[in-house]
N, C-alpha and C. Protein backbone atom coordinates (compact mmCIF):
# COMPACT_ATOMS: atom_id res chain seq x y z
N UNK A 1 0.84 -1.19 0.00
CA UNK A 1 0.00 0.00 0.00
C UNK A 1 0.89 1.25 0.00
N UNK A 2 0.39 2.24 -0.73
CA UNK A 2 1.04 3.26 -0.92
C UNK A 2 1.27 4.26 0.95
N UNK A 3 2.13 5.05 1.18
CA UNK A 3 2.11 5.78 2.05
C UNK A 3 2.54 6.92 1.77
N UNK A 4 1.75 8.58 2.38
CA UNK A 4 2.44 9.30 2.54
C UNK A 4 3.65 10.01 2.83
N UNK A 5 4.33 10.69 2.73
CA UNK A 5 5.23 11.08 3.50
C UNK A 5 5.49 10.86 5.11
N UNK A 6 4.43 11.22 5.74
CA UNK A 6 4.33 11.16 7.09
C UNK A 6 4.23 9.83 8.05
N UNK A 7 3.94 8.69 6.96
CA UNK A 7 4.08 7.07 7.14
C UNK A 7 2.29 6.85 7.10
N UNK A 8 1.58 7.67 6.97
CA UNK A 8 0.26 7.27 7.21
C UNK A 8 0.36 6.64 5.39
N UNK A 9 -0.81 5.12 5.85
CA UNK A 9 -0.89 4.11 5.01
C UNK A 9 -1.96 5.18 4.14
N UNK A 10 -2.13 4.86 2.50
CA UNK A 10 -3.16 5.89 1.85
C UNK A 10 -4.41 4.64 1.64
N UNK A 11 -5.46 4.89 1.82
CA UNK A 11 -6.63 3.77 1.82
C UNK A 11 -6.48 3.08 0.39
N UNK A 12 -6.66 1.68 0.05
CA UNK A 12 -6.98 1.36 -1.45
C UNK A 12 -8.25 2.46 -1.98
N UNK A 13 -8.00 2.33 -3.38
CA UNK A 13 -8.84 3.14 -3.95
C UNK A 13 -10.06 2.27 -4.53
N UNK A 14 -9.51 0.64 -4.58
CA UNK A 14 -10.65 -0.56 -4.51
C UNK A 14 -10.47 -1.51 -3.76
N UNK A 15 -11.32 -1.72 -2.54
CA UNK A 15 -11.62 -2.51 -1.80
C UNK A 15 -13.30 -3.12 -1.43
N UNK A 16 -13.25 -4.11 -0.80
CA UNK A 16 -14.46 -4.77 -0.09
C UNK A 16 -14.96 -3.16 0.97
N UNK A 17 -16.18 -3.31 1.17
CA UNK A 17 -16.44 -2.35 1.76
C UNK A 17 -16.31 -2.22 3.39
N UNK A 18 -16.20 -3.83 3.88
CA UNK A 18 -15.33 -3.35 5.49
C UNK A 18 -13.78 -2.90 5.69
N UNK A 19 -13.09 -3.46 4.94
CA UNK A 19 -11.79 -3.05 4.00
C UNK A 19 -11.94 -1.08 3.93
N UNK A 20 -12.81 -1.02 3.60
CA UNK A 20 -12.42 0.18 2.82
C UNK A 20 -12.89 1.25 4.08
N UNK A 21 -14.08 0.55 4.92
CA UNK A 21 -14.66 1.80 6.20
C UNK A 21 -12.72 1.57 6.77
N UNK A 22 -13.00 0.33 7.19
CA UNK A 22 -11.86 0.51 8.34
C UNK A 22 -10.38 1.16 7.93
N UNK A 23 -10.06 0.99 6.54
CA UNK A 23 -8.89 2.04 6.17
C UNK A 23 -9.13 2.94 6.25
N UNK A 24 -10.55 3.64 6.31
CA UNK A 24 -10.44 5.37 6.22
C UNK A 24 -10.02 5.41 7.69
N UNK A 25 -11.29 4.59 8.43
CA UNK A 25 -10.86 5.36 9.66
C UNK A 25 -9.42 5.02 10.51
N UNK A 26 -8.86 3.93 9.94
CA UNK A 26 -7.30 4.06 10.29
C UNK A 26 -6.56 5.22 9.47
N UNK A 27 -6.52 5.82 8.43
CA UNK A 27 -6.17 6.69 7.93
C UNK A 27 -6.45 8.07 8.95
N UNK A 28 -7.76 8.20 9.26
CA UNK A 28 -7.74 9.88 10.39
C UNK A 28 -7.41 9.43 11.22
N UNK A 29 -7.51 8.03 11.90
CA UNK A 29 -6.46 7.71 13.36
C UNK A 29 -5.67 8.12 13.16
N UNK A 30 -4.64 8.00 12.21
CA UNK A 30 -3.03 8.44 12.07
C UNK A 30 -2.82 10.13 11.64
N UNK A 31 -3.79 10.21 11.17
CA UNK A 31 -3.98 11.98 10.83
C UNK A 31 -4.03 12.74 12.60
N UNK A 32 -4.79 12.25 13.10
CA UNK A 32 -4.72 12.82 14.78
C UNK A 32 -3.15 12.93 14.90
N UNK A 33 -2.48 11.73 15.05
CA UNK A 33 -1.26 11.86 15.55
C UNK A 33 -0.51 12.73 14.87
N UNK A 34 -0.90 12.46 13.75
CA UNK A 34 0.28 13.30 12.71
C UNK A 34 0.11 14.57 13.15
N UNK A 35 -1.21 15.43 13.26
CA UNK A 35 -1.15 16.55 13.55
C UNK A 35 -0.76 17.20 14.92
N UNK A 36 -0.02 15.80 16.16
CA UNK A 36 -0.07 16.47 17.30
C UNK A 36 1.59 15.79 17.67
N UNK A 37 2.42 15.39 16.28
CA UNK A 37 3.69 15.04 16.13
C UNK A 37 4.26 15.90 16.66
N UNK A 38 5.89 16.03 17.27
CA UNK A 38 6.48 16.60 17.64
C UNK A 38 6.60 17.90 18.37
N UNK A 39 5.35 17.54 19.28
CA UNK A 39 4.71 19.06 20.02
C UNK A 39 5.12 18.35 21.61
N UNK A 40 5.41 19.18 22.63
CA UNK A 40 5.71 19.05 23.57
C UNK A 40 4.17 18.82 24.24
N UNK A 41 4.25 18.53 25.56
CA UNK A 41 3.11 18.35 26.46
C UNK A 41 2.46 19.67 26.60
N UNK A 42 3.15 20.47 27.10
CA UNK A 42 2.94 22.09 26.97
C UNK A 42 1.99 23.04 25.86
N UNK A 43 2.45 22.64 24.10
CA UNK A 43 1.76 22.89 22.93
C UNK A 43 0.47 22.05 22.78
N UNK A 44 0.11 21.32 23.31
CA UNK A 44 -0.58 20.00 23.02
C UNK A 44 -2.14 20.58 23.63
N UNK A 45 -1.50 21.51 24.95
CA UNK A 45 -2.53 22.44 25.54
C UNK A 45 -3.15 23.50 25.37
N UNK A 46 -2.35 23.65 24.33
CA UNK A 46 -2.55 25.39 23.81
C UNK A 46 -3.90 25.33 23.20
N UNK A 47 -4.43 26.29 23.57
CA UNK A 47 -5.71 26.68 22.86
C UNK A 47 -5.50 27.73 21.72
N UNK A 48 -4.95 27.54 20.90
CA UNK A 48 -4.58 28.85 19.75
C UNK A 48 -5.93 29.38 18.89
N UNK A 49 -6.92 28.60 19.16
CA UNK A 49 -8.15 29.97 19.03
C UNK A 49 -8.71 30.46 19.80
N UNK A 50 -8.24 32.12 19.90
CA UNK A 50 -8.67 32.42 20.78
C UNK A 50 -10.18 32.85 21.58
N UNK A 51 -11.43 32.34 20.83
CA UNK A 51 -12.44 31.73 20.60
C UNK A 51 -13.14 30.48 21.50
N UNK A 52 -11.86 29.80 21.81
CA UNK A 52 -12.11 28.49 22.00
C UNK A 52 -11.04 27.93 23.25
N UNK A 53 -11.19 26.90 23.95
CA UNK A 53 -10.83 26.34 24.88
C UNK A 53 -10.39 24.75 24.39
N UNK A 54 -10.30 24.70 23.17
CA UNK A 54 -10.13 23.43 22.36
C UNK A 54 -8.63 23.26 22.14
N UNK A 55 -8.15 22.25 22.46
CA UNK A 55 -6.82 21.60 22.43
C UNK A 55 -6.52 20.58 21.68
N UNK A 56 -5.64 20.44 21.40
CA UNK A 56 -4.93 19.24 21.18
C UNK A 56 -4.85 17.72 22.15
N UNK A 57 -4.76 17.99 23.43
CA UNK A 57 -4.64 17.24 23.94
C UNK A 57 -6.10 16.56 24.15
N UNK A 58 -7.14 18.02 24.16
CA UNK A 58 -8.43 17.50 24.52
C UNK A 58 -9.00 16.65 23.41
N UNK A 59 -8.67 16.96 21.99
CA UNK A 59 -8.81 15.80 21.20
C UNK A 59 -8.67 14.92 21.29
N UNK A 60 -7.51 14.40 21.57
CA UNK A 60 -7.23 12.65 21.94
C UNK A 60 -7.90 11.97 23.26
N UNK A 61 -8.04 13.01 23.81
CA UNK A 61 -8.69 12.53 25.11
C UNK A 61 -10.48 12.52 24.47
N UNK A 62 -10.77 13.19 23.80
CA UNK A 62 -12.30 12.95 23.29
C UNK A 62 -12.18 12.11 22.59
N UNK A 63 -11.55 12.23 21.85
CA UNK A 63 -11.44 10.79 20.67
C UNK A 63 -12.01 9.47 21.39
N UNK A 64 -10.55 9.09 22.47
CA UNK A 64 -10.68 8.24 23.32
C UNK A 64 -12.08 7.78 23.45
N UNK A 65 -12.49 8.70 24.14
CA UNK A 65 -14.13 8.82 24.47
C UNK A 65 -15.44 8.12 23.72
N UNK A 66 -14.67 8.55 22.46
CA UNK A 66 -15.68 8.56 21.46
C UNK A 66 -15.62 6.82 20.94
N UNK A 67 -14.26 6.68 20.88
CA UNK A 67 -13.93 4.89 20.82
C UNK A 67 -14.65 4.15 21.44
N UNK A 68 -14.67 4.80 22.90
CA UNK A 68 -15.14 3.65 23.76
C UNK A 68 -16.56 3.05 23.76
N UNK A 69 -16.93 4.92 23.70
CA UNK A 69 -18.76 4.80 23.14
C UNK A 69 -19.18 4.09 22.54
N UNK A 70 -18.98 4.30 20.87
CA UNK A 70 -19.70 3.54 20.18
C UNK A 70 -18.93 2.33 19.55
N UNK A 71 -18.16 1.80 20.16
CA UNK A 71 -17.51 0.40 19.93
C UNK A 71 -17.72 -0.22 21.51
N UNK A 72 -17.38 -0.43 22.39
CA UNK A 72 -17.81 -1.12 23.52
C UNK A 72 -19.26 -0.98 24.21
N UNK A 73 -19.25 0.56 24.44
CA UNK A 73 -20.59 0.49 24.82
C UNK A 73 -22.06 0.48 23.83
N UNK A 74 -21.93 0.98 22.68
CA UNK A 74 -22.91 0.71 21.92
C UNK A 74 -23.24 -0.30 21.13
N UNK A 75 -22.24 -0.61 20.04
CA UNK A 75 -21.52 -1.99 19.83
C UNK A 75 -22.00 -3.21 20.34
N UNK A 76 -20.71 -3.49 20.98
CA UNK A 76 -20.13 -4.54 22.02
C UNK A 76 -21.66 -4.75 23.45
N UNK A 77 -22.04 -3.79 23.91
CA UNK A 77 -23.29 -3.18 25.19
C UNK A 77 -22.62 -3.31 26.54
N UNK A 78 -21.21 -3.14 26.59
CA UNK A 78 -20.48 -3.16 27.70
C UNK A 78 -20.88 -2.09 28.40
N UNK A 79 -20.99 -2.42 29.48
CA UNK A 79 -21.17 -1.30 30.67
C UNK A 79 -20.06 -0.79 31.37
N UNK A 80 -19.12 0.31 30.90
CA UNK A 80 -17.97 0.69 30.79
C UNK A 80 -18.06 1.92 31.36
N UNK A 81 -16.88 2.50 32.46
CA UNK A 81 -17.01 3.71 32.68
C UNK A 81 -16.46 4.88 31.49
N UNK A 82 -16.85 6.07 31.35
CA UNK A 82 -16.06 7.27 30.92
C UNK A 82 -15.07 6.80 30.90
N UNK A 83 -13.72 7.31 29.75
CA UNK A 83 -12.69 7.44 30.12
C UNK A 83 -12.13 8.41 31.21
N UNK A 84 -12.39 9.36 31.40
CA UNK A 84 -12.07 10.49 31.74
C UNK A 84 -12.85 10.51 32.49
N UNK A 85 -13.84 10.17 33.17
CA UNK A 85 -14.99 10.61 34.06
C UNK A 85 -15.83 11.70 33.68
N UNK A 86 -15.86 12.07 32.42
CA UNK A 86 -16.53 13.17 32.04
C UNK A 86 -17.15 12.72 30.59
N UNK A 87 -18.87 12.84 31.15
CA UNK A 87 -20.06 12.58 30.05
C UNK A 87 -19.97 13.56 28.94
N UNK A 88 -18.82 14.96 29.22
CA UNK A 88 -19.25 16.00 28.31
C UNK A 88 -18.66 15.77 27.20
N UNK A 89 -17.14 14.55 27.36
CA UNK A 89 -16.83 14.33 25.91
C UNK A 89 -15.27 14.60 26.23
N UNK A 90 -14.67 14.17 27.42
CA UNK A 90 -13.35 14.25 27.66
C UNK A 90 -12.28 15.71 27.16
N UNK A 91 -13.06 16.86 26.78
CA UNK A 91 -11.74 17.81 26.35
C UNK A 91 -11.09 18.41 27.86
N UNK A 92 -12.20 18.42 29.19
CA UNK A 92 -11.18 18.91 30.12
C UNK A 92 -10.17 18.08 30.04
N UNK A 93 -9.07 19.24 30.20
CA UNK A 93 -7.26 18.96 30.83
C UNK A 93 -7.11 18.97 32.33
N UNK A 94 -6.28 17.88 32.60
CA UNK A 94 -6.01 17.67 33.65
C UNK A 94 -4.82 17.99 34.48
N UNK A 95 -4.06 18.63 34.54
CA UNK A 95 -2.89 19.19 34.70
C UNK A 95 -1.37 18.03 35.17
N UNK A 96 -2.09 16.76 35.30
CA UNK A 96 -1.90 15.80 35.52
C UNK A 96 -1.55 14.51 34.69
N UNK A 97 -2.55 14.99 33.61
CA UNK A 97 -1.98 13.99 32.81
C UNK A 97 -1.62 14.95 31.53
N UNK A 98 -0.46 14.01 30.92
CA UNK A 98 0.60 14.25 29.83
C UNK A 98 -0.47 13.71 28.68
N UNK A 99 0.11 14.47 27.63
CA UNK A 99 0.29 13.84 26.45
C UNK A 99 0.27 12.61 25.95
N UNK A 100 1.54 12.29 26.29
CA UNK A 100 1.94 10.95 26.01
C UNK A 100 1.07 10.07 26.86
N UNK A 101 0.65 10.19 28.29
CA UNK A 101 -0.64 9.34 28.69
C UNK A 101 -1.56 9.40 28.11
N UNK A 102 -2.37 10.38 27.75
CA UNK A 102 -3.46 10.67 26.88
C UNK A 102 -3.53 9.63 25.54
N UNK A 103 -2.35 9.84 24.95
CA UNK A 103 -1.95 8.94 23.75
C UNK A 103 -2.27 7.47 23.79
N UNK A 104 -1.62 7.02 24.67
CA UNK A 104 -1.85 5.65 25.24
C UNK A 104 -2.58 5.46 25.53
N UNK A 105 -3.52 5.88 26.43
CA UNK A 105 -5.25 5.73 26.25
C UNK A 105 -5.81 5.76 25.51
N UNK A 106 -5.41 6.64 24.76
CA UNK A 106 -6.43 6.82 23.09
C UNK A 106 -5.67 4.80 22.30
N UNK A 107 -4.45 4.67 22.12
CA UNK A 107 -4.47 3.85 21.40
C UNK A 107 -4.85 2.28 21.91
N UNK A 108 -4.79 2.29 23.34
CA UNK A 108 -5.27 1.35 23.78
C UNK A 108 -7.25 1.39 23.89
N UNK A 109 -7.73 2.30 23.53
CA UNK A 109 -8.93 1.93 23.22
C UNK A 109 -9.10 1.94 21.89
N UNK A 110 -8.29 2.69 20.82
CA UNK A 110 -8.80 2.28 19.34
C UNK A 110 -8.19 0.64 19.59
N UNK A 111 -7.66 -0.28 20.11
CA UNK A 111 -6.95 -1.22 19.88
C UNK A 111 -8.48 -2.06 20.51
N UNK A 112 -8.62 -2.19 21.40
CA UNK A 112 -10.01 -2.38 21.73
C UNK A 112 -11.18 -2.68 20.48
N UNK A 113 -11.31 -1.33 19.93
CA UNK A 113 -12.29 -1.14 19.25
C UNK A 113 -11.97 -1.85 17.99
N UNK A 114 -10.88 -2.07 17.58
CA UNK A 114 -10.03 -2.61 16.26
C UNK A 114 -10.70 -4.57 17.03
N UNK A 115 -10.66 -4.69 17.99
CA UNK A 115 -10.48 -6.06 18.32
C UNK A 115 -12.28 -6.54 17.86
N UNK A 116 -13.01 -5.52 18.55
CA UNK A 116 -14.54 -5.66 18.86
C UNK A 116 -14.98 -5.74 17.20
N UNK A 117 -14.49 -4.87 16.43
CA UNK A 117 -14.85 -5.15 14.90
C UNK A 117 -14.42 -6.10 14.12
N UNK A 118 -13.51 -6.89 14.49
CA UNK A 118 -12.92 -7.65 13.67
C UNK A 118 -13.78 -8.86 13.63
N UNK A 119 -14.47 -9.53 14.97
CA UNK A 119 -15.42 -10.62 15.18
C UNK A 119 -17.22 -10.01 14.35
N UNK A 120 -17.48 -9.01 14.00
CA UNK A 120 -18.36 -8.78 13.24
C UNK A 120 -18.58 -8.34 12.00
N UNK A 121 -20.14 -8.51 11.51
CA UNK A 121 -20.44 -8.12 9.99
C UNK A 121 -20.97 -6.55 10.55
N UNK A 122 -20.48 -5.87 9.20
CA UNK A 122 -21.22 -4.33 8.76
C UNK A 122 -22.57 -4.38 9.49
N UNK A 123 -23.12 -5.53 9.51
CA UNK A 123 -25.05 -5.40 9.44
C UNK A 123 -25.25 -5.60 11.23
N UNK A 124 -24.38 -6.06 12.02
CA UNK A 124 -24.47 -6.33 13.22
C UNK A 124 -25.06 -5.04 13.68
N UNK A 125 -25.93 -4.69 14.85
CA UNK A 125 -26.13 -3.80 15.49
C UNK A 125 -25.91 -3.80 16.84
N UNK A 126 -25.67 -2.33 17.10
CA UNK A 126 -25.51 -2.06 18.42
C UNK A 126 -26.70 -1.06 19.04
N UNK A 127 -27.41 -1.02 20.56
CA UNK A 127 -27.97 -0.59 20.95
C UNK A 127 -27.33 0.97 21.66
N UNK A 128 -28.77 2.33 21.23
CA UNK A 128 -28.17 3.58 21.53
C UNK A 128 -28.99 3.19 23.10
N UNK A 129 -28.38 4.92 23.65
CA UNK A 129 -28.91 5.44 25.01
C UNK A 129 -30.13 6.15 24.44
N UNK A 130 -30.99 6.00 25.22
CA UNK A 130 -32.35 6.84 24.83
C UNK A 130 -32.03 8.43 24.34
N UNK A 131 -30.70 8.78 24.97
CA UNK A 131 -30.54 10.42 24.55
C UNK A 131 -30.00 9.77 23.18
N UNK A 132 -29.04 9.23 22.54
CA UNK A 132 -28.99 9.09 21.23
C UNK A 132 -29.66 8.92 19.98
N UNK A 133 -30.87 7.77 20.73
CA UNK A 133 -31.46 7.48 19.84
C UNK A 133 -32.89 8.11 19.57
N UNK A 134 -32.99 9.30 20.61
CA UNK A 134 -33.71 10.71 20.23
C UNK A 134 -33.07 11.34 19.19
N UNK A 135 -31.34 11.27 18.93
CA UNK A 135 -31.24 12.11 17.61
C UNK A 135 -31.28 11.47 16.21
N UNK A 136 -30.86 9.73 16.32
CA UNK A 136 -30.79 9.37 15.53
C UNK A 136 -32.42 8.66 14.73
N UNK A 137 -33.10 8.77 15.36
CA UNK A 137 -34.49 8.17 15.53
C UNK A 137 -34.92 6.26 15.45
N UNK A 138 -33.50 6.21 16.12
CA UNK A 138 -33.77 4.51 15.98
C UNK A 138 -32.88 4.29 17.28
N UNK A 139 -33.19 3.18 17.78
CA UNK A 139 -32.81 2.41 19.06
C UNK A 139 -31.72 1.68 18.68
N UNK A 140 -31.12 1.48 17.30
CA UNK A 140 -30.59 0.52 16.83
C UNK A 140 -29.61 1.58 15.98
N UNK A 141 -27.82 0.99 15.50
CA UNK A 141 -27.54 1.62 14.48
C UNK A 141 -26.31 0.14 14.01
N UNK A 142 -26.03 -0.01 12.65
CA UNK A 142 -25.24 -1.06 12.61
C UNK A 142 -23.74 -0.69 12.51
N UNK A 143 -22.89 -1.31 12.99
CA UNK A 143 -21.64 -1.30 12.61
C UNK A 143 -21.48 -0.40 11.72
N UNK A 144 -21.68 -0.82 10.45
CA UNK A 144 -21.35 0.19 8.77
C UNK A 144 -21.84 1.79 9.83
N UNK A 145 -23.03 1.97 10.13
CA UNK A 145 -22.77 3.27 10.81
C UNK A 145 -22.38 3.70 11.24
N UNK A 146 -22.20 2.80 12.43
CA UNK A 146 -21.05 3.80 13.82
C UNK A 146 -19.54 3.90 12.79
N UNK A 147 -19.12 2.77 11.43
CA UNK A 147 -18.00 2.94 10.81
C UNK A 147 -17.90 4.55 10.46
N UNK A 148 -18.83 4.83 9.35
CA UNK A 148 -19.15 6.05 8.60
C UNK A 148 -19.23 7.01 9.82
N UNK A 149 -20.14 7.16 11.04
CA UNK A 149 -20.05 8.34 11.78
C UNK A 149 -18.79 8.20 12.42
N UNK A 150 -18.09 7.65 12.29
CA UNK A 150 -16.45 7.56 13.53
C UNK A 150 -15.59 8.33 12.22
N UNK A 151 -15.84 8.19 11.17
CA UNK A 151 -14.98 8.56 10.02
C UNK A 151 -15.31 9.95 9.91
N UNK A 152 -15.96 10.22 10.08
CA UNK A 152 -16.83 11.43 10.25
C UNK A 152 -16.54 12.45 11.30
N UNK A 153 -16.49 11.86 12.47
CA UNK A 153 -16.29 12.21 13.89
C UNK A 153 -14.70 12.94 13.52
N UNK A 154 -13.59 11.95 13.28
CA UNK A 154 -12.28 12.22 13.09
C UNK A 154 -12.19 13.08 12.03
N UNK A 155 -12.59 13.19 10.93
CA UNK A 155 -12.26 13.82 9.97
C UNK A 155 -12.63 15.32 10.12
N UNK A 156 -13.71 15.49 10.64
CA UNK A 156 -14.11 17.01 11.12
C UNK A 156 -13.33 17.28 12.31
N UNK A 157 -12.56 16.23 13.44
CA UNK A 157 -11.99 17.27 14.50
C UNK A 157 -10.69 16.98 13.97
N UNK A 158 -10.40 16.31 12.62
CA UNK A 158 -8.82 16.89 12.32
C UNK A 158 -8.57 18.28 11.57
N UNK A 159 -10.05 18.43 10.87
CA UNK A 159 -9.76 19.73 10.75
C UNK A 159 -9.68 20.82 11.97
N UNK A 160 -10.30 21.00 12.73
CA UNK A 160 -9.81 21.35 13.91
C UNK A 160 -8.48 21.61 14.53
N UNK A 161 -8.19 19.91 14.64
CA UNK A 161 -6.62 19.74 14.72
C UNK A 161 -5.48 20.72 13.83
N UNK A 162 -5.90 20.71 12.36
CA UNK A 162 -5.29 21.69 11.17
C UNK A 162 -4.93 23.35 11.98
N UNK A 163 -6.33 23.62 12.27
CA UNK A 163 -6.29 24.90 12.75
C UNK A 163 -5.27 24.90 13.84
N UNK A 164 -5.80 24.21 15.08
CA UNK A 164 -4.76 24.45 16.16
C UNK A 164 -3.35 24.45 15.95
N UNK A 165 -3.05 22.97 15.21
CA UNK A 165 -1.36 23.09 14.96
C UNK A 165 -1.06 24.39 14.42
N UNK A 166 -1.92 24.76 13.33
CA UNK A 166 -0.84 26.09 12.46
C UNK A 166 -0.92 26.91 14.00
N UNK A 167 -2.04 26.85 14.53
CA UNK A 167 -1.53 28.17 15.24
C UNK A 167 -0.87 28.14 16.28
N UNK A 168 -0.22 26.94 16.61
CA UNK A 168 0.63 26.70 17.55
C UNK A 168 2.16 27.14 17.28
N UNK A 169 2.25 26.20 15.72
CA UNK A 169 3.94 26.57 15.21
C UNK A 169 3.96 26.78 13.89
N UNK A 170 2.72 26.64 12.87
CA UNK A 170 2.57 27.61 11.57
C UNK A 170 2.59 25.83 10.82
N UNK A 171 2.33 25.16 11.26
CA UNK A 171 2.86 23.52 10.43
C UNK A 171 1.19 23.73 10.00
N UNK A 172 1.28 23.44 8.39
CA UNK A 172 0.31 23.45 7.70
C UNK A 172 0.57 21.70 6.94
N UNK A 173 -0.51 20.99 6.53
CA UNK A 173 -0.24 20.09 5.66
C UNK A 173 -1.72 18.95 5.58
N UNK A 174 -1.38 18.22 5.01
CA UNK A 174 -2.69 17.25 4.38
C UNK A 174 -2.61 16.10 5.97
């Protein structure tokens, strides 16, 4: 498979269609990191819009979040705590934890979530929380969905990510 510069794998351009969800969303997995490469613990915190209270670090720590959600607990129907202890979606910082912890949490639950998909089909479903499935209007969503909304999820907070890095140290890139 072809790779970028940055080592991120580039998705086939023809594949089976679980093949092809799960390369995208390994593709913005590695886009997160890429965009929070070679930044100290310190930059990782920076909020560079000044607008916003949104980080870098709080990304991975939501991300996290977001893994656990709809792959163990929606998914899977594990009854799992927060990562973070926080329902709002993990961006509080903790002054306490690093980066590099953050990281490791994040990859030890995409590793998780990588495990929980591999034993199922696209069509499998997982059960929402009544607040979800007020937005989505079903009690039910399958795999192929939570695939497409996780691809979704990442790809809109790497743009995010885009913004913060430049305005951390001016690093612009794909």
């Amino acid at each position: 498979m072809p790779t970028l510069p940055d080592g991120r794998i580039v998705p086939a351009p023809t594949a089976d269609e679980p093949a092809m969800l799960a390369d995208w969303l390994d593709f913005h997995r590695a886009t997160l990191v890429v965009k929070c490469s070679g930044l100290d613990d310190a930059q990782t915190r920076v909020a560079s819009v000044r607008s916003s209270s949104l980080t870098l670090l709080g990304l991975v720590q939501h991300l996290a979040e977001v893994e656990r959600k709809w792959f163990q607990r929606v998914l899977d129907g594990r009854d799992v705590p927060w990562v973070y202890g926080d329902p709002a979606g993990g961006f509080a910082l903790d002054p306490e934890r690093t980066y590099e912890q953050a990281l490791a949490v994040w990859r030890r639950e995409v590793a998780v979530s990588r495990e929980i998909c591999e034993a199922r089909s696209l069509d499998d479903v997982g059960r929402l929380s009544e607040r979800d499935a007020a937005v989505t209007g079903s009690s039910e969503v399958s795999l192929r969905w939570i695939l497409v909304h996780l691809i979704e999820e990442y790809a809109r907070h790497n743009g995010h990510a885009d913004l913060l890095r430049e305005g951390i140290d001016g690093v612009t890139g794909p």
